[in-house]
PDB file of N, CA and C in Angstrom:
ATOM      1  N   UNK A   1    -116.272 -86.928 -85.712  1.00  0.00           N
ATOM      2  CA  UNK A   1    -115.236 -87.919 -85.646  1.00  0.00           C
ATOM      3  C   UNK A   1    -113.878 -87.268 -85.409  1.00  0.00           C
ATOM      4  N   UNK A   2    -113.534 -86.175 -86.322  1.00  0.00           N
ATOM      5  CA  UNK A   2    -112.479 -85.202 -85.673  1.00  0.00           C
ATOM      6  C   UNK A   2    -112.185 -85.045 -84.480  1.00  0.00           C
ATOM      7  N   UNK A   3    -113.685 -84.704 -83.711  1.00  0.00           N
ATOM      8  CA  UNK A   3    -112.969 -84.424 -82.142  1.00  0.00           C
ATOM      9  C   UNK A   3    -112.852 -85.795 -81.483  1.00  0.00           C
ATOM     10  N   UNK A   4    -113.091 -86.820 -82.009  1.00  0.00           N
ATOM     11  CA  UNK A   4    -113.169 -88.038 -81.183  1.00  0.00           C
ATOM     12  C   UNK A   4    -111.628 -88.429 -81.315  1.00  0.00           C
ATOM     13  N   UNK A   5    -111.136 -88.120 -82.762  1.00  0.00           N
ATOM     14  CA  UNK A   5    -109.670 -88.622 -83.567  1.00  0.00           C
ATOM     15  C   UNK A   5    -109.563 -88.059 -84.179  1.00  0.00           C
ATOM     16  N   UNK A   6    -108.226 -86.535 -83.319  1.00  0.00           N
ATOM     17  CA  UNK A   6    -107.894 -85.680 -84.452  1.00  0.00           C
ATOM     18  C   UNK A   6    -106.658 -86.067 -85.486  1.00  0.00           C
ATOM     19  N   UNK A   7    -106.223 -86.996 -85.087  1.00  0.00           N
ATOM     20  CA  UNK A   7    -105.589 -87.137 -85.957  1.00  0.00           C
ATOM     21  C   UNK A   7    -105.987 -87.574 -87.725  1.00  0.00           C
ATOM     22  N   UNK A   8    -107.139 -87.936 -87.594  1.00  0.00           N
ATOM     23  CA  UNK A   8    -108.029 -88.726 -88.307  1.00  0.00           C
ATOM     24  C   UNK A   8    -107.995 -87.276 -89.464  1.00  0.00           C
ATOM     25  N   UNK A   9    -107.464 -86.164 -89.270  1.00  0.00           N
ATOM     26  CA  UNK A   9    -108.011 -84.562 -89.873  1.00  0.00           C
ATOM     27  C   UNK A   9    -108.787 -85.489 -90.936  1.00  0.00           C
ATOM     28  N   UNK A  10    -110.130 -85.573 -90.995  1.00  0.00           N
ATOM     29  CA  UNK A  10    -111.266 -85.660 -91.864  1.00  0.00           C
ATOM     30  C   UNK A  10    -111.911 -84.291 -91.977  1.00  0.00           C
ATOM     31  N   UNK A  11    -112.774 -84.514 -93.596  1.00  0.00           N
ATOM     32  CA  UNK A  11    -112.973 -82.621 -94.182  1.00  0.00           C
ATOM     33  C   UNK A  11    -114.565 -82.820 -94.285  1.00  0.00           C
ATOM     34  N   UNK A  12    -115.375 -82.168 -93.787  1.00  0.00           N
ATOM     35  CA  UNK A  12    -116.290 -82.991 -94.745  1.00  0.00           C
ATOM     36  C   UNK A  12    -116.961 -82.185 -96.084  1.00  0.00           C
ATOM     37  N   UNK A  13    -117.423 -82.884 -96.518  1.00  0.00           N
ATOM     38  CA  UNK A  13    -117.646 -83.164 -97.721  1.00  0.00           C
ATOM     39  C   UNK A  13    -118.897 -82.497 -98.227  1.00  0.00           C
ATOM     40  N   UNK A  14    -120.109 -83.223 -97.593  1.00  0.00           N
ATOM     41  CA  UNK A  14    -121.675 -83.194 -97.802  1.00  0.00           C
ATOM     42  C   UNK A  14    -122.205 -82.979 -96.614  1.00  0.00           C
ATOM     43  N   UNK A  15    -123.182 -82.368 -95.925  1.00  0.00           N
ATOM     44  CA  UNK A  15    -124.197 -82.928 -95.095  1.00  0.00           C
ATOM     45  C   UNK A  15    -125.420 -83.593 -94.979  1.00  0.00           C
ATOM     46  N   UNK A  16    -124.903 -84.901 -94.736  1.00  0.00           N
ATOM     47  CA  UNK A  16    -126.320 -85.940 -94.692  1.00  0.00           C
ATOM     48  C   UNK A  16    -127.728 -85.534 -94.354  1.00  0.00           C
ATOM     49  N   UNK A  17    -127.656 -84.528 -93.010  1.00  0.00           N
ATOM     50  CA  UNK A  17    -128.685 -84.193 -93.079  1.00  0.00           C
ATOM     51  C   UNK A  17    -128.987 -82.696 -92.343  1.00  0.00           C
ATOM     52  N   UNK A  18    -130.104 -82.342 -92.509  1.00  0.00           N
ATOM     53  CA  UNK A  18    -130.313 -81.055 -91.399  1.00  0.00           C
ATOM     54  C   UNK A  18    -131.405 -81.599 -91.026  1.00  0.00           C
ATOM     55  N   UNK A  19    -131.390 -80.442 -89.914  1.00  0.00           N
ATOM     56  CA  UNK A  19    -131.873 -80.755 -88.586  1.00  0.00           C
ATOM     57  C   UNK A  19    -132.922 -79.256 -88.849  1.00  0.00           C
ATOM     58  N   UNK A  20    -134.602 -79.527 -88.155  1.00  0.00           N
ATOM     59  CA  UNK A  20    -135.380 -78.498 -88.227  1.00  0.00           C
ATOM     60  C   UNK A  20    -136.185 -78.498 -87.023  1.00  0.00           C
ATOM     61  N   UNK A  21    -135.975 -77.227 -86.380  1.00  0.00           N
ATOM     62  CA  UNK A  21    -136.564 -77.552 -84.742  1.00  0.00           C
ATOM     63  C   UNK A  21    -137.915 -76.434 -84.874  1.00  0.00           C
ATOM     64  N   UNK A  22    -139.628 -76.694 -84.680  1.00  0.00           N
ATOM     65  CA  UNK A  22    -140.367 -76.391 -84.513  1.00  0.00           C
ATOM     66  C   UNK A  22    -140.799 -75.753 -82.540  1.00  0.00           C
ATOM     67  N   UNK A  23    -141.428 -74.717 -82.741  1.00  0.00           N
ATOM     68  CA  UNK A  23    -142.163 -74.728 -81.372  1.00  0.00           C
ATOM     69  C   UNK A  23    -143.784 -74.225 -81.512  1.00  0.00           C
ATOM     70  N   UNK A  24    -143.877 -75.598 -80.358  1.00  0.00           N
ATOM     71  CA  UNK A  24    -145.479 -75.523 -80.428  1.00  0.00           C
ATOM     72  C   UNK A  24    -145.868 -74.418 -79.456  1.00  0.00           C
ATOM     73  N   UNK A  25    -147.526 -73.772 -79.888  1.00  0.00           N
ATOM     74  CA  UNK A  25    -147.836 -72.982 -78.842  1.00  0.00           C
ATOM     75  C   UNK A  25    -149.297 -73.239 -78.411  1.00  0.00           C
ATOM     76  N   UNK A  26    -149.662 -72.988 -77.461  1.00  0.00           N
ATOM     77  CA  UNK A  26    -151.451 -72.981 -77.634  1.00  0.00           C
ATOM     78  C   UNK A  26    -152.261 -72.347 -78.453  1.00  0.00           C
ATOM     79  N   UNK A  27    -153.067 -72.836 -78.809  1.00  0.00           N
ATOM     80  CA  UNK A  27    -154.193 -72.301 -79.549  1.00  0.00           C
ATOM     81  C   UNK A  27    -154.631 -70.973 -78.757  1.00  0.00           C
ATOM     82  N   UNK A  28    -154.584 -69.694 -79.880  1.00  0.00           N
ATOM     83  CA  UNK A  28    -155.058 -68.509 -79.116  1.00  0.00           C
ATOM     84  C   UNK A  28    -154.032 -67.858 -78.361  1.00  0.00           C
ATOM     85  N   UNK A  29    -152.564 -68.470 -78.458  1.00  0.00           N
ATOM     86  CA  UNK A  29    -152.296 -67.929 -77.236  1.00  0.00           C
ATOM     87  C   UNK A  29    -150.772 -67.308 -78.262  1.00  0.00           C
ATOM     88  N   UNK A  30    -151.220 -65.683 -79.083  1.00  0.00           N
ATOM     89  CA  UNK A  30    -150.793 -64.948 -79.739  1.00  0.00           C
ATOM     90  C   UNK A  30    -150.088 -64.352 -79.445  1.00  0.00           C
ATOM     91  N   UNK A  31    -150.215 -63.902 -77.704  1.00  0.00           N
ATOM     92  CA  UNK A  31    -149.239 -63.055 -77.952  1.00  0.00           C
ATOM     93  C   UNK A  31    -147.607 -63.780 -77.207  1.00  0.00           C
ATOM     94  N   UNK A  32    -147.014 -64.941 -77.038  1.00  0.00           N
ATOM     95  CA  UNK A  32    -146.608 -65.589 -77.335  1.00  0.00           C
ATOM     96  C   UNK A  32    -145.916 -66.449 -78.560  1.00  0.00           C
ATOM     97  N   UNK A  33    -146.937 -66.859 -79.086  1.00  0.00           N
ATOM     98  CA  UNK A  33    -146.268 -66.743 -80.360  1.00  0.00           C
ATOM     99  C   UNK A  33    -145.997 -65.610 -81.387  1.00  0.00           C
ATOM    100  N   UNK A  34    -146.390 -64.198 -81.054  1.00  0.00           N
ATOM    101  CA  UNK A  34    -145.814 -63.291 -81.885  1.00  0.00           C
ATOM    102  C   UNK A  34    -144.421 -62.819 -81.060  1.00  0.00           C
ATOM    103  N   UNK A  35    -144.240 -62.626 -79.812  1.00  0.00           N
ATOM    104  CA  UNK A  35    -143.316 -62.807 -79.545  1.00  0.00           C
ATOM    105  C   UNK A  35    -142.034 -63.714 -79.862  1.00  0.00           C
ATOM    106  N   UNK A  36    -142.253 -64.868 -79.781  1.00  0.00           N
ATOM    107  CA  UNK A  36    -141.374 -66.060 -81.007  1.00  0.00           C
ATOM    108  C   UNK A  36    -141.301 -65.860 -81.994  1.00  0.00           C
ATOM    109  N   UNK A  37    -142.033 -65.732 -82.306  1.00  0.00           N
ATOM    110  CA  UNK A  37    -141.632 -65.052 -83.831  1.00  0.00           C
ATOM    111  C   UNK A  37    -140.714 -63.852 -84.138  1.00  0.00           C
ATOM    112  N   UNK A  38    -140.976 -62.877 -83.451  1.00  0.00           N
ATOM    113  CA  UNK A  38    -140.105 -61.585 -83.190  1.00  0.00           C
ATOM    114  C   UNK A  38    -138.707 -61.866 -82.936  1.00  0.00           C
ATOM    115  N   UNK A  39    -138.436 -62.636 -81.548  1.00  0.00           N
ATOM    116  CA  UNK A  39    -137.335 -63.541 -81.146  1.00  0.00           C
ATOM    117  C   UNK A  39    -136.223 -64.174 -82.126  1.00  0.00           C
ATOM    118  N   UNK A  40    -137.223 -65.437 -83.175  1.00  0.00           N
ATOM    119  CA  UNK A  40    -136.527 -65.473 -84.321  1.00  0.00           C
ATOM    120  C   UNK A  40    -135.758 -64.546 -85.408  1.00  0.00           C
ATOM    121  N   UNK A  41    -137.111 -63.372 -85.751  1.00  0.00           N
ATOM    122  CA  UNK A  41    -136.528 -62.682 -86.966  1.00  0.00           C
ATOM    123  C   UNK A  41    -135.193 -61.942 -86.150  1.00  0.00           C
ATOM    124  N   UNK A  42    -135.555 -61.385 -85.076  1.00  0.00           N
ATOM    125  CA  UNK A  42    -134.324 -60.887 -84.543  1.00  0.00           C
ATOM    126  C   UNK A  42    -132.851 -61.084 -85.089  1.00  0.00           C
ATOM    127  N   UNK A  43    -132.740 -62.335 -84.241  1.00  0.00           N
ATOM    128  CA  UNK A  43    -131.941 -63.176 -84.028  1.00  0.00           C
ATOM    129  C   UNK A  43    -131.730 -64.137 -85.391  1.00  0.00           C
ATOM    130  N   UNK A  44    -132.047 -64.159 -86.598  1.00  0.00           N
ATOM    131  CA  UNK A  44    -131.944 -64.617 -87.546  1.00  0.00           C
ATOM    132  C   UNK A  44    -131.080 -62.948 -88.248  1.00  0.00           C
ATOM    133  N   UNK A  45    -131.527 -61.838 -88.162  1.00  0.00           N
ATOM    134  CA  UNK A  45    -130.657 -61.118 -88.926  1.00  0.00           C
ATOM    135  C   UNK A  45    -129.815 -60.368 -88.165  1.00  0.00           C
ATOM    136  N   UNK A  46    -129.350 -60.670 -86.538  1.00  0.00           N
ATOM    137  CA  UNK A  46    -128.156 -60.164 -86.224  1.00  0.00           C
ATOM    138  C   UNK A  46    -127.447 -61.438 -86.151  1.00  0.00           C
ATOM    139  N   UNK A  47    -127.532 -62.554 -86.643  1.00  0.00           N
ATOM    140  CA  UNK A  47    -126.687 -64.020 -86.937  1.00  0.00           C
ATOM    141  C   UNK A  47    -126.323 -65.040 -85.316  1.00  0.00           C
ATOM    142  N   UNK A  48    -127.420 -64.155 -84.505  1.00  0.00           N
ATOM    143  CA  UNK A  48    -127.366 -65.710 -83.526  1.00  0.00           C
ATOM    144  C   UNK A  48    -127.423 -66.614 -83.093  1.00  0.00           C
ATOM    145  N   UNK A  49    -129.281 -66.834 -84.210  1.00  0.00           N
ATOM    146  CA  UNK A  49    -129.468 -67.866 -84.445  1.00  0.00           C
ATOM    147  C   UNK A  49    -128.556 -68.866 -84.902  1.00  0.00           C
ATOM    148  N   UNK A  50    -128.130 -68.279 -85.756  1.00  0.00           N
ATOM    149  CA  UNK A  50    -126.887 -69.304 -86.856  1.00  0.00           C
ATOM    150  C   UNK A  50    -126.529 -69.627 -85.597  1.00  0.00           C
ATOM    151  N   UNK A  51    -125.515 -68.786 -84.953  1.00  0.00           N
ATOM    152  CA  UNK A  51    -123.856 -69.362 -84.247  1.00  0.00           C
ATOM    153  C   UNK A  51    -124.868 -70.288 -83.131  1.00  0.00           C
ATOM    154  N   UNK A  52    -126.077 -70.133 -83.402  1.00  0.00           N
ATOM    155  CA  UNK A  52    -126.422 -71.605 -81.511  1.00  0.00           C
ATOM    156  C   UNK A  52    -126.876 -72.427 -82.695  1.00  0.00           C
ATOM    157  N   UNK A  53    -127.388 -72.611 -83.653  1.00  0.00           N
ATOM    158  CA  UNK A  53    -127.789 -73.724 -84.827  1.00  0.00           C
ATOM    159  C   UNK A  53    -126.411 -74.599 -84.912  1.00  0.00           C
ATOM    160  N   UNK A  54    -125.295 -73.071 -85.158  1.00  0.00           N
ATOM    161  CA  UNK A  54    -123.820 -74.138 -85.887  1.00  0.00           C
ATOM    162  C   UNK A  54    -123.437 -74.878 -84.050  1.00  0.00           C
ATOM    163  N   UNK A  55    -123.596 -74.059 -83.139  1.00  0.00           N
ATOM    164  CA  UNK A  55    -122.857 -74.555 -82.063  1.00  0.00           C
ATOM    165  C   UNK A  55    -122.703 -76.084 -81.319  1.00  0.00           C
ATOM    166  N   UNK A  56    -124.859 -76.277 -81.794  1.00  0.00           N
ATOM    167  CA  UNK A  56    -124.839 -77.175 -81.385  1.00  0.00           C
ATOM    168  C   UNK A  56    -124.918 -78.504 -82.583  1.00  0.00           C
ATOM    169  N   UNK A  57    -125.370 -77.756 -83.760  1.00  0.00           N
ATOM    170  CA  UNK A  57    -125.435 -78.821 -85.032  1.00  0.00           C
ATOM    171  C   UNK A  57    -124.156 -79.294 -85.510  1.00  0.00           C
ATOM    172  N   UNK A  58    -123.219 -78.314 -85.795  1.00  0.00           N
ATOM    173  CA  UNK A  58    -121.679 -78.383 -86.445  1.00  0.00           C
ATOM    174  C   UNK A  58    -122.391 -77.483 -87.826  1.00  0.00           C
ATOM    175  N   UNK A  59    -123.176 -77.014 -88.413  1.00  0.00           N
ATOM    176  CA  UNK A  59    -122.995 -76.429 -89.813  1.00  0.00           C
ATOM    177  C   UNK A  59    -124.044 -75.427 -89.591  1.00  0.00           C
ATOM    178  N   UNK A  60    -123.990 -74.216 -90.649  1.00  0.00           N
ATOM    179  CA  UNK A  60    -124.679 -73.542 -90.573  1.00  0.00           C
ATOM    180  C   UNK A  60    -126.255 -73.414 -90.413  1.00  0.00           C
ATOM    181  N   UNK A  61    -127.307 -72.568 -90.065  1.00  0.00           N
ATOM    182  CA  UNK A  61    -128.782 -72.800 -91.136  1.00  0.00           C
ATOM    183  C   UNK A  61    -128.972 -72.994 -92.027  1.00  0.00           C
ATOM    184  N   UNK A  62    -129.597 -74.191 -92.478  1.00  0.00           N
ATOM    185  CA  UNK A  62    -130.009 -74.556 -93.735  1.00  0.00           C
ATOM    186  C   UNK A  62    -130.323 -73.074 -94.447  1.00  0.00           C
ATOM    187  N   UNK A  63    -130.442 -73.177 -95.584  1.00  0.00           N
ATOM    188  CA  UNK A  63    -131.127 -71.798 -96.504  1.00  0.00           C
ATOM    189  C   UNK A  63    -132.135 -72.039 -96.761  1.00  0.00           C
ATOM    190  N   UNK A  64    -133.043 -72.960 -96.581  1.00  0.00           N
ATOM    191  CA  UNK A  64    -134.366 -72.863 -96.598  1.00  0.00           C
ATOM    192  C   UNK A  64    -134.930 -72.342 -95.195  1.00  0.00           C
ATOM    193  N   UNK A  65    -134.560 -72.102 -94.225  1.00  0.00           N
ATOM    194  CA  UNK A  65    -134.541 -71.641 -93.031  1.00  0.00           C
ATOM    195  C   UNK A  65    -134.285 -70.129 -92.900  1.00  0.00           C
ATOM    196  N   UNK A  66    -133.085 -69.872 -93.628  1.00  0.00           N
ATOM    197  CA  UNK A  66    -133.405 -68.098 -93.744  1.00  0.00           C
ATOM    198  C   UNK A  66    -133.626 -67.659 -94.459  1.00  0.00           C
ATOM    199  N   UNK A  67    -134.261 -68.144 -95.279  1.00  0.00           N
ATOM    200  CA  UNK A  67    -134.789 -67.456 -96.390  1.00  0.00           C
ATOM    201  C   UNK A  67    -136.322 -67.898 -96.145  1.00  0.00           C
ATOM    202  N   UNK A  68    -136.810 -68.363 -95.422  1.00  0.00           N
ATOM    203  CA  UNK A  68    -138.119 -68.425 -94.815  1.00  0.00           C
ATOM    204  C   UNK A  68    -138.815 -67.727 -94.451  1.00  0.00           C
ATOM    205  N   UNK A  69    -138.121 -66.235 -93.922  1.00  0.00           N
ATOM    206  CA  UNK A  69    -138.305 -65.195 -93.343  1.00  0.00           C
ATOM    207  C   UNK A  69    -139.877 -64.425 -94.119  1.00  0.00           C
TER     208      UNK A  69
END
């Protein structure tokens, strides 16, 4: 709502909700998904994940998300 009406400077408060994005793979088809997987942990502990989570969500990774690891 901020960027719609900045004048509006609203803070927020709580987040209603998070957002949890899955990817499917084929059955058997490992080395693919160990690759994704790799991809993630990566990118979960040099913090890029975060900044494209916050970029496109507005808030950080949930903590049940990195601490999933």
């Amino acid at each position: 709502m901020n960027e719609r009406n900045p004048k509006l400077e609203l803070e927020q408060k709580f987040v209603l909700k998070q957002i949890q994005f899955g990817i499917g793979v084929r059955k058997g088809d490992d080395n693919l998904k160990n690759w994704i997987n790799d991809w993630i942990q990566a990118n979960l502990k040099n913090g890029k994940l975060n900044e494209l989570y916050k970029q496109d969500i507005g808030t950080d990774l949930p903590e049940e998300i990195i601490n999933a690891q």
